[in-house]
Protein backbone atom coordinates (compact mmCIF):
# COMPACT_ATOMS: atom_id res chain seq x y z
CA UNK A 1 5.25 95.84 -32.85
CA UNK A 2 8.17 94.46 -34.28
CA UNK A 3 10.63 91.78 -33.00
CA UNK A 4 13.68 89.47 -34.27
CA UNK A 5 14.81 86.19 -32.35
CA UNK A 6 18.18 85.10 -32.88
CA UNK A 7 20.72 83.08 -31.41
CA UNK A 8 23.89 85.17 -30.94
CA UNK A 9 24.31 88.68 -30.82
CA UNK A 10 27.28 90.86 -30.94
CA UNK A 11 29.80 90.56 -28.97
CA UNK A 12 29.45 86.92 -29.89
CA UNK A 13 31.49 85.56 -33.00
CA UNK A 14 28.29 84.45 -34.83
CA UNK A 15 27.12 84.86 -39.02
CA UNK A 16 23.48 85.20 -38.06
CA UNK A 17 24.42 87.53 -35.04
CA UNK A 18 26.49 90.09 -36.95
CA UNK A 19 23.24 89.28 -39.49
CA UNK A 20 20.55 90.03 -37.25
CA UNK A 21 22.71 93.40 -35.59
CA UNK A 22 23.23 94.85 -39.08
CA UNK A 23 19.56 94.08 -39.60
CA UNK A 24 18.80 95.84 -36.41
CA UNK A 25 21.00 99.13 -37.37
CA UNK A 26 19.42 99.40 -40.95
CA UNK A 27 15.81 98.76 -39.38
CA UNK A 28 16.10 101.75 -36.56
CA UNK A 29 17.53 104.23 -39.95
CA UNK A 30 14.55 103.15 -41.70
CA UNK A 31 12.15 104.29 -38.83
CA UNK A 32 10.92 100.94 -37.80
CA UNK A 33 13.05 100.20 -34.79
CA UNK A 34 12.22 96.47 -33.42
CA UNK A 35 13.54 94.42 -30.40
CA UNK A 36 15.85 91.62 -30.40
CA UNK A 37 15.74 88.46 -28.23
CA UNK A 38 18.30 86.27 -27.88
CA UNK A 39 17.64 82.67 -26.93
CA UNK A 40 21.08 81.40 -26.05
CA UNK A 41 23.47 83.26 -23.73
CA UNK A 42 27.30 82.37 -24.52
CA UNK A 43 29.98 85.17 -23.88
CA UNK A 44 30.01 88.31 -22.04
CA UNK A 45 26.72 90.07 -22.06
CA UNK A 46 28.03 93.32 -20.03
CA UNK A 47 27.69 95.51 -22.89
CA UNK A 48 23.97 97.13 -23.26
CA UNK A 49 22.61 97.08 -26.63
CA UNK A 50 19.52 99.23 -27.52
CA UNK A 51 16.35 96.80 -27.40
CA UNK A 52 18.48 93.54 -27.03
CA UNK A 53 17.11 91.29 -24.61
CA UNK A 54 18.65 87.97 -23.30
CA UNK A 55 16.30 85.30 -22.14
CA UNK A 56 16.75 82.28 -20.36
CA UNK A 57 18.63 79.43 -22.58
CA UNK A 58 16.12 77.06 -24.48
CA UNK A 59 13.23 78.06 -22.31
CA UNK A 60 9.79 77.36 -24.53
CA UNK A 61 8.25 79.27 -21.54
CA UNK A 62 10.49 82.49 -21.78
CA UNK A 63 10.18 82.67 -25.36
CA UNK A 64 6.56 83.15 -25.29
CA UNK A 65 6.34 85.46 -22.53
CA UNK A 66 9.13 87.81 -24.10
CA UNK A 67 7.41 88.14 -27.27
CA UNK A 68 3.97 88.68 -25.84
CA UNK A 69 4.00 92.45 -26.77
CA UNK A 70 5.21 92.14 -30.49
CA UNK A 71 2.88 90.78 -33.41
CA UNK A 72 5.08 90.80 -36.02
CA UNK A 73 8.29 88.41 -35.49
CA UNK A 74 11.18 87.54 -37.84
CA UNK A 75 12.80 84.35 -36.85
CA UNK A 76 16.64 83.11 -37.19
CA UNK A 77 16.84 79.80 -37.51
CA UNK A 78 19.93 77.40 -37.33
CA UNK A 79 19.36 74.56 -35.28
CA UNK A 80 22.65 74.22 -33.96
CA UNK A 81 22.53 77.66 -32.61
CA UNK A 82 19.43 77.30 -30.57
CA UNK A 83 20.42 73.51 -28.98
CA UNK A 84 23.29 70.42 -29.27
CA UNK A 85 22.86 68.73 -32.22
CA UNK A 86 20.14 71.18 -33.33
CA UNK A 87 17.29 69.15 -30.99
CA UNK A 88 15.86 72.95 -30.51
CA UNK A 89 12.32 71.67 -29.81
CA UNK A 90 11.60 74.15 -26.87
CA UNK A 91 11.78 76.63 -29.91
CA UNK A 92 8.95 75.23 -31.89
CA UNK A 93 7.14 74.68 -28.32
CA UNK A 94 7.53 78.61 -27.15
CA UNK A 95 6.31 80.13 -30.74
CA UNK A 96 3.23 78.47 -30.86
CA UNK A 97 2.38 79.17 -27.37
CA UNK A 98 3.16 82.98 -28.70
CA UNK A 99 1.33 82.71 -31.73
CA UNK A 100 -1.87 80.70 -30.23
CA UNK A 101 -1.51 83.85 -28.12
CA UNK A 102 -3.70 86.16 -30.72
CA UNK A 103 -4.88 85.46 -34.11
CA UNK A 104 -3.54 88.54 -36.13
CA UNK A 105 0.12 87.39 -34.91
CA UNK A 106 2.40 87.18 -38.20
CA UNK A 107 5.74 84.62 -38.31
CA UNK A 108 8.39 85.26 -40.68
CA UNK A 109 11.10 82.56 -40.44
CA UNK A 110 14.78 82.76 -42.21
CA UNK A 111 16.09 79.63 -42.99
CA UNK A 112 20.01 79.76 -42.68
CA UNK A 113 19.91 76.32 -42.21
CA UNK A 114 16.96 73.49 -41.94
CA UNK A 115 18.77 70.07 -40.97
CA UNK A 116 22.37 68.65 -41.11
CA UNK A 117 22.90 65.12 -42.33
CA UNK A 118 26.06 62.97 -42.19
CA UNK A 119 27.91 59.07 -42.39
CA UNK A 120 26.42 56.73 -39.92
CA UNK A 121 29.49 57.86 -37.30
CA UNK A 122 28.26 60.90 -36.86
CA UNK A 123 25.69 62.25 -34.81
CA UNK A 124 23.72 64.49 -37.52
CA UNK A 125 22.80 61.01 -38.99
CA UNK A 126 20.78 59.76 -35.84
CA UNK A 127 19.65 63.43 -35.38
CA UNK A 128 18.37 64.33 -38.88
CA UNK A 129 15.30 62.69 -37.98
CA UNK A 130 14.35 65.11 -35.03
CA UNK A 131 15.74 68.27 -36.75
CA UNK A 132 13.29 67.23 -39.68
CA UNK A 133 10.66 67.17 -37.40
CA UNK A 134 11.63 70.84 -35.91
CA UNK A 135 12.23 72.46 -39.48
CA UNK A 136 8.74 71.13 -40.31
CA UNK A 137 7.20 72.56 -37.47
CA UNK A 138 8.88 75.92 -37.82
CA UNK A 139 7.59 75.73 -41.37
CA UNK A 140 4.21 75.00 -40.48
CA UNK A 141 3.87 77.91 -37.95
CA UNK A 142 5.59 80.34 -40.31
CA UNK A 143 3.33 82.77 -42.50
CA UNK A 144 6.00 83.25 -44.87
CA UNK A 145 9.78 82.10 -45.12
CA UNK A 146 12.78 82.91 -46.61
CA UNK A 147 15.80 80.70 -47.52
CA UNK A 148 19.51 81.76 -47.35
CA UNK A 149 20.62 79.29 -49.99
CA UNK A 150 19.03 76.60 -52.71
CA UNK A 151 20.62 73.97 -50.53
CA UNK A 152 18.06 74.23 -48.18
CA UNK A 153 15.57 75.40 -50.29
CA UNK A 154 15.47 71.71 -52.38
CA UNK A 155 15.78 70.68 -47.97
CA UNK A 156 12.16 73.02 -47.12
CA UNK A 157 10.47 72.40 -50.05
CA UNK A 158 10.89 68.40 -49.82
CA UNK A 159 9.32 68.84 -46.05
CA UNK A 160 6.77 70.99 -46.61
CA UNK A 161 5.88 71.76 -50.32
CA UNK A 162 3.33 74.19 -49.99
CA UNK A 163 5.93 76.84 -47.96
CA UNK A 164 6.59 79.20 -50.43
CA UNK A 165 10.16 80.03 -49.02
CA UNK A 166 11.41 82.80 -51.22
CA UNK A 167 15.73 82.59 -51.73
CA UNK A 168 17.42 85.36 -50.62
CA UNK A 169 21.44 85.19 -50.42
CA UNK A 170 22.56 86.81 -47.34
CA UNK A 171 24.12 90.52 -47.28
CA UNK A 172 27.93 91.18 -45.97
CA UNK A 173 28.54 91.53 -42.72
CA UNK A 174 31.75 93.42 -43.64
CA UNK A 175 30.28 96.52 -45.22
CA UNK A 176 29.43 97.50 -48.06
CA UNK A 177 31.20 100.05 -50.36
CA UNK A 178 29.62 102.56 -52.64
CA UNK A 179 32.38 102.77 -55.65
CA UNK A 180 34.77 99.94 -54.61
CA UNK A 181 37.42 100.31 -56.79
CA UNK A 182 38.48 98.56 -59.91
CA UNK A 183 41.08 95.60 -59.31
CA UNK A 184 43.85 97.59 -61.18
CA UNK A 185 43.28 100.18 -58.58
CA UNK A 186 44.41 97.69 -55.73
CA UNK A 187 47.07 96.43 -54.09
CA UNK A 188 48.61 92.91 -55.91
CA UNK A 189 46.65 90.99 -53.18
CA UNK A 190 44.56 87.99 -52.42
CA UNK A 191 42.46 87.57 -49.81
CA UNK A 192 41.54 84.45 -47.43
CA UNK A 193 39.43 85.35 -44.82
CA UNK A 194 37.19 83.52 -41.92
CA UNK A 195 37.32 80.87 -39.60
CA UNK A 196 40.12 78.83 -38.79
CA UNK A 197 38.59 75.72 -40.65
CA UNK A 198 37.39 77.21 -44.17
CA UNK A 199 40.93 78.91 -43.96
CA UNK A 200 42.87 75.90 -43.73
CA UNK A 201 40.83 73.99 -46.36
CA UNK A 202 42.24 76.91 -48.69
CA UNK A 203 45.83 76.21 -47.92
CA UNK A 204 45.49 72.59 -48.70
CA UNK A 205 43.91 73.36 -51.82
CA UNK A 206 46.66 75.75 -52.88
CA UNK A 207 48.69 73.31 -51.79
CA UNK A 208 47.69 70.85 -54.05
CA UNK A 209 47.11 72.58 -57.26
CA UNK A 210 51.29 73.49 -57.61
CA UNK A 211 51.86 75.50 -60.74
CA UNK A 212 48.92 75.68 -62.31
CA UNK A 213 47.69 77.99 -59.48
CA UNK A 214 50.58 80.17 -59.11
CA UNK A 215 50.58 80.66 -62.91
CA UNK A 216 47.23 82.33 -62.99
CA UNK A 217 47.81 84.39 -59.91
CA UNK A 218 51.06 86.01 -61.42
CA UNK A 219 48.65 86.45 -64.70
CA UNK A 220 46.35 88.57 -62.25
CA UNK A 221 49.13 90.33 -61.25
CA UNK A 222 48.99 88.64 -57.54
CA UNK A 223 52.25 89.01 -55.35
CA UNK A 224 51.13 88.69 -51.70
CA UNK A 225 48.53 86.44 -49.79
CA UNK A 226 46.99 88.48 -47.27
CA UNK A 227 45.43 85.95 -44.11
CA UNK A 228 42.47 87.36 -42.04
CA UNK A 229 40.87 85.55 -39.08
CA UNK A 230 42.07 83.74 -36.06
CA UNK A 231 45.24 82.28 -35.81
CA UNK A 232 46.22 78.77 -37.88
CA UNK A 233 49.63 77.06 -38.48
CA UNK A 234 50.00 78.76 -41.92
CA UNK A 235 53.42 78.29 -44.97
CA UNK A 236 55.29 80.94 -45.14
CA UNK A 237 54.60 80.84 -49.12
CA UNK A 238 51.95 79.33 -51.06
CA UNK A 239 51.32 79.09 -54.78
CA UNK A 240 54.32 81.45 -55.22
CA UNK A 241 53.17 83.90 -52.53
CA UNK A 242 54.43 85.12 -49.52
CA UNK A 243 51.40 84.87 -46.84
CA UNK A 244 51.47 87.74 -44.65
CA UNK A 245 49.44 87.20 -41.56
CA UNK A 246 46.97 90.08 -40.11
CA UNK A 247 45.31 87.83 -37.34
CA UNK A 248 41.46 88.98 -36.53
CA UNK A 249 40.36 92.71 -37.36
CA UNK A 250 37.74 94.51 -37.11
CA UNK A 251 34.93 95.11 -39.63
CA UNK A 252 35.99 98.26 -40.43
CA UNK A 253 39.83 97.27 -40.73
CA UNK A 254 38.86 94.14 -42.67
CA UNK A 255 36.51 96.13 -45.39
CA UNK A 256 39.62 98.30 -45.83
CA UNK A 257 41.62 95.64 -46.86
CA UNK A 258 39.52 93.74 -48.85
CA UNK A 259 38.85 97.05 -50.99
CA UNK A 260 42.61 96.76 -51.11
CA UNK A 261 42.70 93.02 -53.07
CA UNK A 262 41.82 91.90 -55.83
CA UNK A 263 40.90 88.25 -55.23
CA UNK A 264 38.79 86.93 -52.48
CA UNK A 265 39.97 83.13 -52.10
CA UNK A 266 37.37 80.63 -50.09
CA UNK A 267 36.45 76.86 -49.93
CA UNK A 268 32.88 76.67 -49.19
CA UNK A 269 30.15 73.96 -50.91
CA UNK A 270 28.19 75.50 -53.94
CA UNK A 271 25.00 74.40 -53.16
CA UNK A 272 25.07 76.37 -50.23
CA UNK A 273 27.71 79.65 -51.36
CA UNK A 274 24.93 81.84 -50.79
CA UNK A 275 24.46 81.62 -47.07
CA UNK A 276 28.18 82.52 -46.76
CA UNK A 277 28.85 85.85 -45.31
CA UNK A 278 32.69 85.65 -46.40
CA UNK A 279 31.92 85.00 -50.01
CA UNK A 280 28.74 88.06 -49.63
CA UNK A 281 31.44 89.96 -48.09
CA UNK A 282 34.10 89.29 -51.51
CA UNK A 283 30.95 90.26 -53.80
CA UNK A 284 29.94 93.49 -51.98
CA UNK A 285 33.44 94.77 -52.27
CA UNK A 286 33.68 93.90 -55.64
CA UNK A 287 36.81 91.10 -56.05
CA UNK A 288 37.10 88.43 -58.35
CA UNK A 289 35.86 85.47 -55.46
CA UNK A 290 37.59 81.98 -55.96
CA UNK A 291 36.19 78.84 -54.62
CA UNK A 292 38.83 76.36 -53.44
CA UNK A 293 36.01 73.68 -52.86
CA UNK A 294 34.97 70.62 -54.83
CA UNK A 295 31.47 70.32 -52.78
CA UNK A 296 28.01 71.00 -55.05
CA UNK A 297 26.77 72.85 -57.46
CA UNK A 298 26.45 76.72 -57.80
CA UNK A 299 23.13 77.77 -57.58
CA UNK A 300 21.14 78.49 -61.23
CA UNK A 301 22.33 82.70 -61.14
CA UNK A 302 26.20 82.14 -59.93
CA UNK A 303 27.92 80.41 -62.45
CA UNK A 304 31.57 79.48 -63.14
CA UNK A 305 33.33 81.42 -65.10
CA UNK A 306 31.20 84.28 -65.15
CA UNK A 307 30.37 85.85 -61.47
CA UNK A 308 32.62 83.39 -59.57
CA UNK A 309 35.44 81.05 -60.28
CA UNK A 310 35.72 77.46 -58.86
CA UNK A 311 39.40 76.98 -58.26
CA UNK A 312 40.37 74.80 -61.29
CA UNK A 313 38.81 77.29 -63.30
CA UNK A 314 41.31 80.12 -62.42
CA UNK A 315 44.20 77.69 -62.37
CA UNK A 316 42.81 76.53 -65.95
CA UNK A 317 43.36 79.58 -68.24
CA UNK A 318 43.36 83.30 -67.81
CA UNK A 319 40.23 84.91 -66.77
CA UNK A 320 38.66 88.01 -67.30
CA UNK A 321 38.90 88.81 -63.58
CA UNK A 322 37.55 92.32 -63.51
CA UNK A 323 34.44 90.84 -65.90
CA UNK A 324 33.70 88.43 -63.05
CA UNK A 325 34.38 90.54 -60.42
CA UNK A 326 31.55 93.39 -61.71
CA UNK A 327 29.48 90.64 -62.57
CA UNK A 328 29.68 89.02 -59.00
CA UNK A 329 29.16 92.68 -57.67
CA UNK A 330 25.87 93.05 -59.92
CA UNK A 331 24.45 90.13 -58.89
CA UNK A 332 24.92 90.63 -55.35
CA UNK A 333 23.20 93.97 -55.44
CA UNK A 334 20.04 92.65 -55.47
CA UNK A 335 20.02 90.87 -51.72
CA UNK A 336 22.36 94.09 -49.87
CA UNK A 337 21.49 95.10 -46.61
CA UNK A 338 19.07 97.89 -47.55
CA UNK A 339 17.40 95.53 -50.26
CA UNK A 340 17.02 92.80 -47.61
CA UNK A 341 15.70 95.16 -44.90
CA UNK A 342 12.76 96.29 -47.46
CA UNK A 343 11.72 93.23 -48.16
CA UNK A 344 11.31 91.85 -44.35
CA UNK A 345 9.43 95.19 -43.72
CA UNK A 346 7.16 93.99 -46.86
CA UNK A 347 6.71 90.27 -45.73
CA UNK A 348 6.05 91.02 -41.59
CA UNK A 349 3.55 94.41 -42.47
């Protein structure tokens, strides 16, 4: 029997929990339903989902017992999500009381993240240490492994080299369109989408890049900056563009408008892009995806200029934007929902 454990689940605002619902959904269509256990309870929990199962907060004890029925379990892991400051050792504790449990017992662990770091000021420099020490573990325990970006992949491989974590990007949690349309198709929009703080470091990046930026988005034909996600202190125009303010939507609502633009704008580091869900959810719906931030490297596949622009890039020259924006949709094909779903089924059976 089959099982996931995951942090957050819907109705929480959560990445991996709209990850690990959608993985749910496409699971049940494929005839292999399997349960879900969440570990930490924030929210309200009235709504019954279909094999979701809440269990007490970072018990080791409760973790073991609820997955004493299932052999087969796919694991969620992001520190943070599971404890403060990522110290989620009851986690570690409770699977190998499960898996000591019986010895055909098969561990499949994502890797969305493996351990923050930081200046001396912070506390993710005193508490690297410890979430080593957990990732390690997890590592250890796990049959097989998969890794969300290269980031963390150089992170896994330097803590336990003989892990062969396979990198897989993650899927949208926005949908995914069959035919989304070509960019002259669309509405003379950009997009910037997400949480408050990736939003704002957008803005300031517009901000700063004057001319050069609005330049290139009247060359792609861009009037209007369309702003998705919860509310922030936002210009009335940026980069010569009004900024028209939708406020949080729902999946649905924001799928139809980003089939509606025709560039996704985001500031998120390279060397981790591929664990984004925003930027997935720009490639899956086929825009021409910007990247406002000067953080790392893109990973070997996504490069600048050709399936994603870094923001100096755009302001730089014209671009071929529907080029890059059917490349970026190619290469995200590979690691969609469906895809991602068959190859879990693969590694836990």
């Amino acid at each position: 029997m089959l099982a996931q454990v995951t942090p957050r689940y819907p109705p929480d605002i959560s990445g991996v929990g709209d990850y690990s619902a959608l993985l749910s959904a496409c699971f049940r269509e494929k005839g292999a339903p399997f349960a879900t256990l969440v570990t930490s309870v924030a929210g309200d929990h009235t709504a019954q989902f279909e094999g979701v199962h809440y269990l007490a907060p970072q018990d080791a004890e409760a973790l073991a017992n609820g997955l004493d029925q299932y052999d087969r379990v796919l694991l969620h892991f992001s520190g943070y999500g599971y404890a403060r400051r990522g110290l989620c050792h009851w986690l570690v504790d409770g699977l190998a009381q499960w898996k000591a449990g019986a010895p055909e017992r098969r561990l499949v662990t994502v890797f969305h993240e493996v351990y923050a770091t930081g200046p001396i000021w912070r506390s993710s420099f005193w508490t690297a240490g410890p979430q080593k020490r957990i990732a390690k573990d997890l590592a250890r325990l796990s049959d097989a492994g998969f890794m969300t970006s290269e980031g963390g992949r150089d992170q896994l491989a330097r803590l336990v080299p003989d892990l062969q974590a396979e990198l897989l990007p993650v899927f949208s949690n926005m949908g995914e369109p069959d035919a989304p349309p070509p960019l002259s198709d669309r509405s003379s929009r950009a997009i910037v989408f997400g949480g408050r703080g990736r939003r704002e470091k957008v803005y300031a990046e517009l901000a700063q890049t004057g001319d050069a930026v609005a330049r290139s988005l009247r060359q792609a034909g861009v009037t209007e900056i369309i702003d998705i996600g919860p509310k922030v202190k936002l210009p009335e125009q940026i980069a010569g563009c009004p900024v028209r303010v939708l406020g949080p939507l729902s999946a649905d609502e924001v799928s139809t408008a980003l089939s509606d633009a025709r560039i996704g704008l985001i500031d998120y580091p390279g060397h981790v892009f591929t664990k984004s869900g925003i930027a997935a959810a720009y490639f899956a719906h086929r825009l021409a995806v910007v990247n406002t931030s000067h953080v790392g490297g893109f990973p070997t596949d996504l490069k600048d200029g050709e399936q994603v622009l870094r923001l100096e890039t755009f302001a730089r020259s014209a671009c071929a934007l529907q080029e890059i924006a059917d490349a970026g949709h190619t290469w995200y094909r590979p690691h969609s929902l469906d895809v991602t779903v068959d190859r879990f089924l693969t590694c836990l059976t």
